[in-house]
Protein backbone atom coordinates (compact mmCIF):
# COMPACT_ATOMS: atom_id res chain seq x y z
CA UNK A 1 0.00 0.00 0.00
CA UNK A 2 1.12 3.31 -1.10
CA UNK A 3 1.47 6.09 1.85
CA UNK A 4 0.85 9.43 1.38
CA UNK A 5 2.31 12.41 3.32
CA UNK A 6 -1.03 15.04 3.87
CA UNK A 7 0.42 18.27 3.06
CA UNK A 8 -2.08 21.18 3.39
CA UNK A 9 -2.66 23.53 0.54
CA UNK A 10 -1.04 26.83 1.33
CA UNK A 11 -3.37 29.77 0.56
CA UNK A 12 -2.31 32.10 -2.11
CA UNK A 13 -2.23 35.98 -1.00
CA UNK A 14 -5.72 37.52 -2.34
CA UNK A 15 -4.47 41.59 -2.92
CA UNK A 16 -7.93 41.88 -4.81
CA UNK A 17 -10.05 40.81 -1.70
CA UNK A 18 -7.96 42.94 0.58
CA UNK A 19 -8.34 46.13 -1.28
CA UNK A 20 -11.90 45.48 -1.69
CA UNK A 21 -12.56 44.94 2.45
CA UNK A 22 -10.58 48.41 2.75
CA UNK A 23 -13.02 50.04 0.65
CA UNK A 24 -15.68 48.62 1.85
CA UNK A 25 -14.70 49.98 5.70
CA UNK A 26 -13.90 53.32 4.04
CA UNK A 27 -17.74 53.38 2.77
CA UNK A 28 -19.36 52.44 6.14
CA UNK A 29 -17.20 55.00 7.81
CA UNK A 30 -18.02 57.74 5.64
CA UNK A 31 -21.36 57.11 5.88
CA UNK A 32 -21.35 56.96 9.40
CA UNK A 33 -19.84 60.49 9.47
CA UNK A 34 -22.16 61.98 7.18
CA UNK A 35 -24.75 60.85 9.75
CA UNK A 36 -22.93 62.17 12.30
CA UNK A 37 -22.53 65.30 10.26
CA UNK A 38 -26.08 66.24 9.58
CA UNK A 39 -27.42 65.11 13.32
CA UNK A 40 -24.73 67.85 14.20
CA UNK A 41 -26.21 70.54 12.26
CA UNK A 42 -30.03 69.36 12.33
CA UNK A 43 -29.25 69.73 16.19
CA UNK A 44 -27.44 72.89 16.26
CA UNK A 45 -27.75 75.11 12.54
CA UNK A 46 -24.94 77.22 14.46
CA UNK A 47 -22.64 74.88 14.44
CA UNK A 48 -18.93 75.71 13.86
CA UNK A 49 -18.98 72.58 11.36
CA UNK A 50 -21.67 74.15 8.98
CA UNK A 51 -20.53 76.02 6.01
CA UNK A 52 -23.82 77.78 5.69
CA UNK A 53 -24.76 79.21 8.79
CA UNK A 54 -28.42 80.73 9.44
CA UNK A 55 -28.49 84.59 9.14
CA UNK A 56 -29.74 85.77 12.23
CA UNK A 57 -32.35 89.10 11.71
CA UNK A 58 -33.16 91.48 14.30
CA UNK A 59 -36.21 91.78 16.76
CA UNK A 60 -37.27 95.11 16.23
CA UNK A 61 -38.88 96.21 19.53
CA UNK A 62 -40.99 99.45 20.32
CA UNK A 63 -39.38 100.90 23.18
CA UNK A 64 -41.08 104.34 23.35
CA UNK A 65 -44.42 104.59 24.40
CA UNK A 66 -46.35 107.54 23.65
CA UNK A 67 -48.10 109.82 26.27
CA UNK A 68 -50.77 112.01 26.17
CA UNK A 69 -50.02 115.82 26.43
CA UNK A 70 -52.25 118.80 26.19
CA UNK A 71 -51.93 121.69 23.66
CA UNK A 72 -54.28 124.83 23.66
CA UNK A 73 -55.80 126.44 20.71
CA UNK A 74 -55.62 130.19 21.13
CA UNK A 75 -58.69 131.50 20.40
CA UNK A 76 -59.39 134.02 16.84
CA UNK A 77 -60.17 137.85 17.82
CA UNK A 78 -63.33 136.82 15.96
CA UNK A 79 -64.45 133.35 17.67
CA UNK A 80 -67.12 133.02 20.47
CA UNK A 81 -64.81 133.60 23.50
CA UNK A 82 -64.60 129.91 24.39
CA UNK A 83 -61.69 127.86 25.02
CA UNK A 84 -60.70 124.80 23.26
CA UNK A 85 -58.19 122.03 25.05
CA UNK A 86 -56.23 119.56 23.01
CA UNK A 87 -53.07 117.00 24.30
CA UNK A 88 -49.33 119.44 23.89
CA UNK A 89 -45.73 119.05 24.67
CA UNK A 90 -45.39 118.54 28.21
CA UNK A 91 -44.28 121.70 29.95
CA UNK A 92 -42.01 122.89 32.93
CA UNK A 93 -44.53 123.06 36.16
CA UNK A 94 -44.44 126.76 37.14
CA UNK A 95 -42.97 128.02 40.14
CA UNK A 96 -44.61 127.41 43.64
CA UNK A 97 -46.45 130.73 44.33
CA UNK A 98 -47.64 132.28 47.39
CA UNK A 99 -51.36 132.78 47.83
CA UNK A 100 -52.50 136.35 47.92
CA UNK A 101 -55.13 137.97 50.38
CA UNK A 102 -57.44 139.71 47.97
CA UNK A 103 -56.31 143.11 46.81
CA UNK A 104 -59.21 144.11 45.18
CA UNK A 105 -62.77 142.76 46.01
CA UNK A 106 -66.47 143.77 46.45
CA UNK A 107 -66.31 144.17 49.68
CA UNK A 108 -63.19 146.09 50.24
CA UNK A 109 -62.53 149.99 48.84
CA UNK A 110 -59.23 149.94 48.22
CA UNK A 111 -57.28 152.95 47.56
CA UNK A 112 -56.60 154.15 44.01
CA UNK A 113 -53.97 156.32 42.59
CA UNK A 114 -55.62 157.25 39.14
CA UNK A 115 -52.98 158.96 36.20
CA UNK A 116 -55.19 159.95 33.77
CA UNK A 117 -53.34 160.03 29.96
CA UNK A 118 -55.50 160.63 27.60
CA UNK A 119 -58.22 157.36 27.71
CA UNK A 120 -55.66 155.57 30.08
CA UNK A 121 -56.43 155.20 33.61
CA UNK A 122 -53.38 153.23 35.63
CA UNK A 123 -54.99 151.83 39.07
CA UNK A 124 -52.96 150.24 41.53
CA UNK A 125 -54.07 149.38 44.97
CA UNK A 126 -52.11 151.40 47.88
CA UNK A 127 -50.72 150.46 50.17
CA UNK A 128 -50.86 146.39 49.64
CA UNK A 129 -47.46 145.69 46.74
CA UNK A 130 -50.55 144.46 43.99
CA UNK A 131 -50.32 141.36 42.31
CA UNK A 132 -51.90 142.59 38.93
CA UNK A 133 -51.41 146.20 37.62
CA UNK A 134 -54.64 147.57 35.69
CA UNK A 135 -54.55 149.47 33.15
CA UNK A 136 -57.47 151.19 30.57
CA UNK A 137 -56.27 151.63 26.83
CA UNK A 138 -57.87 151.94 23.42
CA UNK A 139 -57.26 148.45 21.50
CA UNK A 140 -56.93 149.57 18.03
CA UNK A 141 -53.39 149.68 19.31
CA UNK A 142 -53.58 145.83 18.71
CA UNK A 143 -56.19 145.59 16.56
CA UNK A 144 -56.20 148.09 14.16
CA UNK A 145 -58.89 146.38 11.80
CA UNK A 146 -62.03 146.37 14.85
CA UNK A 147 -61.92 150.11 15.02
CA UNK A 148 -64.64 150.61 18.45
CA UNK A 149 -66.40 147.23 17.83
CA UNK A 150 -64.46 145.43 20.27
CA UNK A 151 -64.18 144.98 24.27
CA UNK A 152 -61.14 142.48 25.59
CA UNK A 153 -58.52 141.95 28.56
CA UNK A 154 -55.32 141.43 27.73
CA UNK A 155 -52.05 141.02 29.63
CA UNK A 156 -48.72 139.15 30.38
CA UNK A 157 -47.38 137.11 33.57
CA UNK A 158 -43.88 138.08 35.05
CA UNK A 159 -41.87 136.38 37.80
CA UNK A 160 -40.00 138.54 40.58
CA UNK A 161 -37.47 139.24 38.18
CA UNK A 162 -39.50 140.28 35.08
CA UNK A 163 -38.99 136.88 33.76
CA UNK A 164 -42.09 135.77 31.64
CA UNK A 165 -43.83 132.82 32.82
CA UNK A 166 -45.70 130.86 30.07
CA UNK A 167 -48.05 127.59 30.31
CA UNK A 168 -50.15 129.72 33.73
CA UNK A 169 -53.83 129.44 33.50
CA UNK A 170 -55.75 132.62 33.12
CA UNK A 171 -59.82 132.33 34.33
CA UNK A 172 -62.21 135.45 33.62
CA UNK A 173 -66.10 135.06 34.96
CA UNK A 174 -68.79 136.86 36.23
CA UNK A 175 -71.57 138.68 34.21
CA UNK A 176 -71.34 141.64 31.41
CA UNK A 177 -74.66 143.08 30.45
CA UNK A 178 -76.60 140.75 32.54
CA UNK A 179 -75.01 137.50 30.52
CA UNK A 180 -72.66 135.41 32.23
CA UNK A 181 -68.59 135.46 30.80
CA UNK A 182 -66.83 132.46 31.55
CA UNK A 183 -63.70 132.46 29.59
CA UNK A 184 -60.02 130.59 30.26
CA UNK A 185 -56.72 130.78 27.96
CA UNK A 186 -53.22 130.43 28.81
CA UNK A 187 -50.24 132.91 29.26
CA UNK A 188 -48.31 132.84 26.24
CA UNK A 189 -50.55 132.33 23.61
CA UNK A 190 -50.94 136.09 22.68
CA UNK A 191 -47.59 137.23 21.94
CA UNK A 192 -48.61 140.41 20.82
CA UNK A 193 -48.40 141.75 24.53
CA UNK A 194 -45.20 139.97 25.16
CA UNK A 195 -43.46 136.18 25.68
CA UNK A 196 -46.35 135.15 28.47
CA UNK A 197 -49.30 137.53 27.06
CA UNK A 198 -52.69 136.37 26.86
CA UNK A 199 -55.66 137.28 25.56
CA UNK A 200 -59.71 137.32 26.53
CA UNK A 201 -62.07 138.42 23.81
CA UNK A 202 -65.49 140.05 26.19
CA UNK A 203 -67.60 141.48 23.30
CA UNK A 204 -67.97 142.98 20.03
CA UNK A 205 -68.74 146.58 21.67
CA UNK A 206 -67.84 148.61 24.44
CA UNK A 207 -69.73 148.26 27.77
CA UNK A 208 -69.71 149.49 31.02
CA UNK A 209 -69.45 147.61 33.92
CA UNK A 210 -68.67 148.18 38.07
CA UNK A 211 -66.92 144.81 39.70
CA UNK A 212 -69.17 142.55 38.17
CA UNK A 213 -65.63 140.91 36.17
CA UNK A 214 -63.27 138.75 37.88
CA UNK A 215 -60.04 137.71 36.80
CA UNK A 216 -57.35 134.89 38.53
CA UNK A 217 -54.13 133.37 38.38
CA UNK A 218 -53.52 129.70 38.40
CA UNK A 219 -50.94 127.23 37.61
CA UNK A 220 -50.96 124.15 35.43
CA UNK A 221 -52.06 122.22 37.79
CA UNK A 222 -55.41 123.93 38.27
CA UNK A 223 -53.98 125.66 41.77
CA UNK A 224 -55.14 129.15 42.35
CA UNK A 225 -52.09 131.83 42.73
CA UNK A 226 -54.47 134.76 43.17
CA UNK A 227 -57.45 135.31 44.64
CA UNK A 228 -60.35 136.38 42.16
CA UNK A 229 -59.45 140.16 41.26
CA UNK A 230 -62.20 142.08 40.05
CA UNK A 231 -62.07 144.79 37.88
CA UNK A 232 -64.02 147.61 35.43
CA UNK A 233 -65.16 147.79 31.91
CA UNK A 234 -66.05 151.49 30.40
CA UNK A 235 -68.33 151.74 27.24
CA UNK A 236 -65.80 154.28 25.92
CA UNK A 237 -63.53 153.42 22.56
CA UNK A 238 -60.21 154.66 24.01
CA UNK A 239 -60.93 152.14 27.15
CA UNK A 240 -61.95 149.22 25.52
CA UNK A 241 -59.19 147.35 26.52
CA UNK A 242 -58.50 146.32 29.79
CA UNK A 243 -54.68 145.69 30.35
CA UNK A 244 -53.81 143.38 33.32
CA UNK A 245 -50.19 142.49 34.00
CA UNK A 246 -49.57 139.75 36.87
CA UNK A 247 -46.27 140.00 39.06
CA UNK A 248 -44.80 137.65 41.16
CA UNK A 249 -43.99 139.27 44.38
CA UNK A 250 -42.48 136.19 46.32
């Protein structure tokens, strides 16, 4: 019987298979990084590793909110004398002011020191320092166009040093040929008589009246500064404009 030595086969080196397995492994780890890419970026767009970044846009907020001021609406020489209130500006609150006891009143004859100028009659009470000066003129001065048809009170509001104070309330009441006058404006919208002058239209004619007018100070917050002053009207065409300057004294 023959005998036979068992030799095993020696396997040949497959180069093929080898390069085949390394790109195979290349394949399943690049797609294993792509995943790992975009679950990156899906996760965070802001990512250093994404080349096209989301463009971020402003958030426009509204950061002033408006407020509500009031304006007034000086009145026309030839309007009903009635006020009209609208929101302006906000202003500087005046200066605290020191109540007056009333100068000039009903009830009280004060004493007058009268310089007559031709029409103009100065009266300023004695011996109380006055709050308002009053003074009698003819108004064609500044209003040249109404001739004699026209009866007002007119003015301006200084501080202790002549300084004009604007933005004061100005009230006129009481009665003028048995019909009530209630009338309001502001100091400063009448610039005709100065940087705080105002201006209160009372009718379309001279009239005569004896303390049945009243005039006061306030400030913007509705506080009286004067007591009510009260004051004359004459049915005469070089008086038919009663000129009332306010002072403060303190």
């Amino acid at each position: 019987m023959d005998s036979f030595e068992f030799k095993p086969e020696q396997k040949k080196f497959d180069l093929k298979s080898l390069v085949w397995n390394f790109l195979t492994l290349g394949v399943l780890l690049g797609i294993c990084g792509l995943a790992y890419y975009f679950l990156t970026i899906f996760n965070n767009p802001g990512s250093p590793l994404n080349l096209f970044p989301p463009v971020l846009v402003p958030t426009l907020y509204q950061t002033d909110t408006p407020t509500s001021t009031r304006e007034m609406i000086l009145l026309e020489d030839t309007w009903t004398p009635t006020a009209t209130v609208k929101a302006v500006p906000s202003r500087t609150k005046a200066p605290t002011w020191t109540l007056l006891p009333v100068l000039i009143t009903p009830s009280i004859t004060p004493t007058f020191t009268i310089q007559p100028t031709q029409g103009t009659r100065t009266i300023t009470p004695n011996p109380l320092t006055p709050s308002a000066e009053i003074t009698y003129m003819v108004s064609i001065d500044f209003h040249p166009g109404n001739n004699c048809d026209w009866l007002g009170v007119a003015g301006k509001v200084l501080g202790t040093d002549g300084t004009p104070l604007q933005f004061l309330e100005i009230l006129l009441g009481g009665n003028l040929d048995g019909k009530p006058v209630s009338l309001f404006t502001i100091s400063g919208y009448a610039p005709a008589y100065g940087q705080s002058g105002f201006e209160l239209v009372l009718s379309d004619h001279p009239s005569a009246s004896t303390k049945t007018l009243w005039i006061q100070l306030l400030d913007n917050t509705a506080k009286p500064l004067t007591n009510r002053i009260y004051f004359d009207t004459y049915d005469g065409c070089t008086q038919n404009l009663v000129m009332i300057n306010f002072t403060k004294i303190r």
